[in-house]
C-alpha atoms as a PDB file:
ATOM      1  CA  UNK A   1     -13.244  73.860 -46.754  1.00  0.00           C
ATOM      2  CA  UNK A   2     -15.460  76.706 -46.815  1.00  0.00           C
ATOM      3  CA  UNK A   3     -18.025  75.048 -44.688  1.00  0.00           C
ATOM      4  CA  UNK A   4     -15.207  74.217 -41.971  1.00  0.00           C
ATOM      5  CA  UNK A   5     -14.102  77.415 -41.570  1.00  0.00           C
ATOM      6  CA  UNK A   6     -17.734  78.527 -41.215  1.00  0.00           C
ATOM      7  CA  UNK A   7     -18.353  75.662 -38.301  1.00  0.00           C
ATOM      8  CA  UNK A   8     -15.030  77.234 -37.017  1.00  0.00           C
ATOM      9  CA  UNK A   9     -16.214  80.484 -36.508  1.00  0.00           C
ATOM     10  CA  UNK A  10     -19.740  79.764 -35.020  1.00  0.00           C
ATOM     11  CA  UNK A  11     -17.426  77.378 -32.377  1.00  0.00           C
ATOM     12  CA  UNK A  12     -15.286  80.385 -31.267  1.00  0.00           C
ATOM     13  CA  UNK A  13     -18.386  83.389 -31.473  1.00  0.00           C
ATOM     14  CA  UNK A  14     -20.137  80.601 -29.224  1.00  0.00           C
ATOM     15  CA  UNK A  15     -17.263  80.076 -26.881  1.00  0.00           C
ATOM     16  CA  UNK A  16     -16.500  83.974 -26.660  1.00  0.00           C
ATOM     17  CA  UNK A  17     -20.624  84.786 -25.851  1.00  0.00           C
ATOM     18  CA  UNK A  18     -20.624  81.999 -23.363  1.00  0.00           C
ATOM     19  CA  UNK A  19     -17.789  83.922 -21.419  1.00  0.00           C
ATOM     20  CA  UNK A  20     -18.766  86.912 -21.829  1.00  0.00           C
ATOM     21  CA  UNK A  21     -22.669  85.321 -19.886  1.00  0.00           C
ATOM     22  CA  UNK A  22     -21.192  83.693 -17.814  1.00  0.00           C
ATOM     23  CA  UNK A  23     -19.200  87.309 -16.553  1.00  0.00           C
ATOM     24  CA  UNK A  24     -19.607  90.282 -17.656  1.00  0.00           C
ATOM     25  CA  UNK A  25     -16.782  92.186 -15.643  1.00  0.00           C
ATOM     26  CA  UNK A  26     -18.455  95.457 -15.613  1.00  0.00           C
ATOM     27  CA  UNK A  27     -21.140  94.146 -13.298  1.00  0.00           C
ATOM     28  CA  UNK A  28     -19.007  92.560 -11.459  1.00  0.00           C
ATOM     29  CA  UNK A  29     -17.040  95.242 -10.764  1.00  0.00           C
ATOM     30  CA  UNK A  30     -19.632  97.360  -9.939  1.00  0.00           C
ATOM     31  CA  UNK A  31     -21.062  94.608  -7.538  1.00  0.00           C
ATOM     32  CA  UNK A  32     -17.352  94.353  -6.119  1.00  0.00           C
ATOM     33  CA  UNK A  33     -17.043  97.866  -5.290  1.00  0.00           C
ATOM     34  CA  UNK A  34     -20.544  97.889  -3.745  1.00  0.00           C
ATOM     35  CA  UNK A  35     -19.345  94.794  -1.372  1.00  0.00           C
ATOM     36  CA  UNK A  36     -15.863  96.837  -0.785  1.00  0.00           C
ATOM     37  CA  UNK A  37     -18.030  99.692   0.471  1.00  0.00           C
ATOM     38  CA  UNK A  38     -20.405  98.228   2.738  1.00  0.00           C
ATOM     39  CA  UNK A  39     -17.452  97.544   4.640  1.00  0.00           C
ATOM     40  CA  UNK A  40     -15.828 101.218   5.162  1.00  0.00           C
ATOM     41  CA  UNK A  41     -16.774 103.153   8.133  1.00  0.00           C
ATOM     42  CA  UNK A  42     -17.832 106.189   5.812  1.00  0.00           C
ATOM     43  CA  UNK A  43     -18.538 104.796   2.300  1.00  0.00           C
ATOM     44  CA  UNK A  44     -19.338 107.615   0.635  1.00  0.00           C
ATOM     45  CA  UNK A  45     -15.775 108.894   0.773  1.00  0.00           C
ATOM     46  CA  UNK A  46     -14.304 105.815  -0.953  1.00  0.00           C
ATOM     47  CA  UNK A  47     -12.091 106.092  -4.409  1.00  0.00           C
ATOM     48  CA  UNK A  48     -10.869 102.854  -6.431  1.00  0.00           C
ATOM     49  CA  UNK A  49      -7.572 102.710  -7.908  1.00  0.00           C
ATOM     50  CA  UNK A  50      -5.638 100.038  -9.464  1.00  0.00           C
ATOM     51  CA  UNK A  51      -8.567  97.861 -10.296  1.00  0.00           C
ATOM     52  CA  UNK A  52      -7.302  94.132 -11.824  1.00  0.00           C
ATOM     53  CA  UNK A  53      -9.557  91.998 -13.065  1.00  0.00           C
ATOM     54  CA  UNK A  54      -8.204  88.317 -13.189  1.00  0.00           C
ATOM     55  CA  UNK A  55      -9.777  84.961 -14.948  1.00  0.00           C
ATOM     56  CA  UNK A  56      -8.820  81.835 -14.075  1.00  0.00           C
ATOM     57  CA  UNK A  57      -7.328  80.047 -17.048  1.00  0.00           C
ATOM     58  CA  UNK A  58      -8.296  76.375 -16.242  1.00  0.00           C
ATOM     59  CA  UNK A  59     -11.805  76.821 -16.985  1.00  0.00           C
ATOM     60  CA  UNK A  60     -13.237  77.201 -13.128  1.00  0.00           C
ATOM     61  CA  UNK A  61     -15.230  80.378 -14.165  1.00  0.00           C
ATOM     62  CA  UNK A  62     -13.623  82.274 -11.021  1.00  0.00           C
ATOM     63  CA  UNK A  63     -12.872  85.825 -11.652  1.00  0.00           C
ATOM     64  CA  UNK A  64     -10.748  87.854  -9.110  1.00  0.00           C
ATOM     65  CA  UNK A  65     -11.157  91.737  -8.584  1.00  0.00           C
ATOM     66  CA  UNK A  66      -8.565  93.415  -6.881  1.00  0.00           C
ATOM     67  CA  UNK A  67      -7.143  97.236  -6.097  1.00  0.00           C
ATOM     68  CA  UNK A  68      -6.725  99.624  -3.539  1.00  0.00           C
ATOM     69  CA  UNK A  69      -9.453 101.547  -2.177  1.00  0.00           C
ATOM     70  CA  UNK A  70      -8.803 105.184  -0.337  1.00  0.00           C
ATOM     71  CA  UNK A  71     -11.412 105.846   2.520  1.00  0.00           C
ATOM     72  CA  UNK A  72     -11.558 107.842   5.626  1.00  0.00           C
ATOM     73  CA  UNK A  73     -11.709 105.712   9.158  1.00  0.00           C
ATOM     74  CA  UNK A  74     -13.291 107.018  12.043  1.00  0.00           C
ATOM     75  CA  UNK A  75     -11.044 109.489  13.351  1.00  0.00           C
ATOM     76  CA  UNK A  76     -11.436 111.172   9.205  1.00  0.00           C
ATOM     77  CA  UNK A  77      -8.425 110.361   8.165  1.00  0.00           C
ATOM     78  CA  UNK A  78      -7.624 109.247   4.558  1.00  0.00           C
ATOM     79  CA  UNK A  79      -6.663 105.325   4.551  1.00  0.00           C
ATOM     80  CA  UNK A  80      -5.516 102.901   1.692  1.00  0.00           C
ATOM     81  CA  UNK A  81      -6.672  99.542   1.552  1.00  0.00           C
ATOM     82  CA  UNK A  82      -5.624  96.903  -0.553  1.00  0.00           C
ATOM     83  CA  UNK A  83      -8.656  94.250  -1.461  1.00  0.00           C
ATOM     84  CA  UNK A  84     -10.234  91.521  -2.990  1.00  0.00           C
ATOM     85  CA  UNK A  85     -13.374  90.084  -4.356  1.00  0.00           C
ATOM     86  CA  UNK A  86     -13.436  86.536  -6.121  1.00  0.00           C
ATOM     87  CA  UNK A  87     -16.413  85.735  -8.216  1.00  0.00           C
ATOM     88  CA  UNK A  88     -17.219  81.774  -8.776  1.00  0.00           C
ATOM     89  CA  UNK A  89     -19.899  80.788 -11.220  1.00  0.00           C
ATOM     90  CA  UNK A  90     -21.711  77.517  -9.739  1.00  0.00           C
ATOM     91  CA  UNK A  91     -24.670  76.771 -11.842  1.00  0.00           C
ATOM     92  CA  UNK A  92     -26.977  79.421 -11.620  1.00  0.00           C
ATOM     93  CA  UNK A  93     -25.476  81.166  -9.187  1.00  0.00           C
ATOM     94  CA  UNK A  94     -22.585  83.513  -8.763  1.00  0.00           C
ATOM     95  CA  UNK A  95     -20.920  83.312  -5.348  1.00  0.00           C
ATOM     96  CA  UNK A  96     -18.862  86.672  -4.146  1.00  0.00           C
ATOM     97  CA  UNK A  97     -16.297  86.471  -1.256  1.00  0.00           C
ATOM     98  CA  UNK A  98     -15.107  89.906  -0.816  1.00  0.00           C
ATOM     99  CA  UNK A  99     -12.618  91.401   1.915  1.00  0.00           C
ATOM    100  CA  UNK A 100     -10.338  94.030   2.820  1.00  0.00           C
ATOM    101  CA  UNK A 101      -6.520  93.908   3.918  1.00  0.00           C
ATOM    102  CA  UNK A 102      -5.014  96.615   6.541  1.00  0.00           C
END
């Protein structure tokens, strides 16, 4: 008994580290908001609010960031945007799709 509940522990500290590689959600945030503000007009003026941070429960590895992000446009005045970034694991690689709704 002892040595099942042993196996049973190294099973879920191995499935918890494997999520936590395969995203670790304060990079991707980071990289999210980076993506979110290479598409402002004047990116240094941006501020994040509402930031969600959504796994997929089926075991896809895709992770969705979303929020609102305050910038000024063009004409300097202050604008909200709502957006998005999705995150997809595939292999080695982590593809980012990232975009911004009026």
């Amino acid at each position: 008994m002892k040595d099942l509940l042993i196996l049973v522990g190294i099973i879920v500290i191995s499935v918890l580290s494997i999520n936590f590689i395969m995203f670790n959600t304060i990079t991707e945030t980071n990289s999210a908001k980076d993506e979110i503000k290479s598409l402002l007009k004047f990116p240094s003026t941006a501020k994040f609010s509402g930031i969600q941070i959504t796994k997929t429960p089926d075991g896809r590895h895709v992770l969705f960031i979303s929020g609102t992000v305050n910038s000024q446009n063009s004409f300097g005045m202050d604008i909200n945007n709502n957006f998005e970034c999705k995150f997809e694991d595939i292999g080695y690689d982590k593809v980012k799709e990232c975009g911004l709704t009026y």
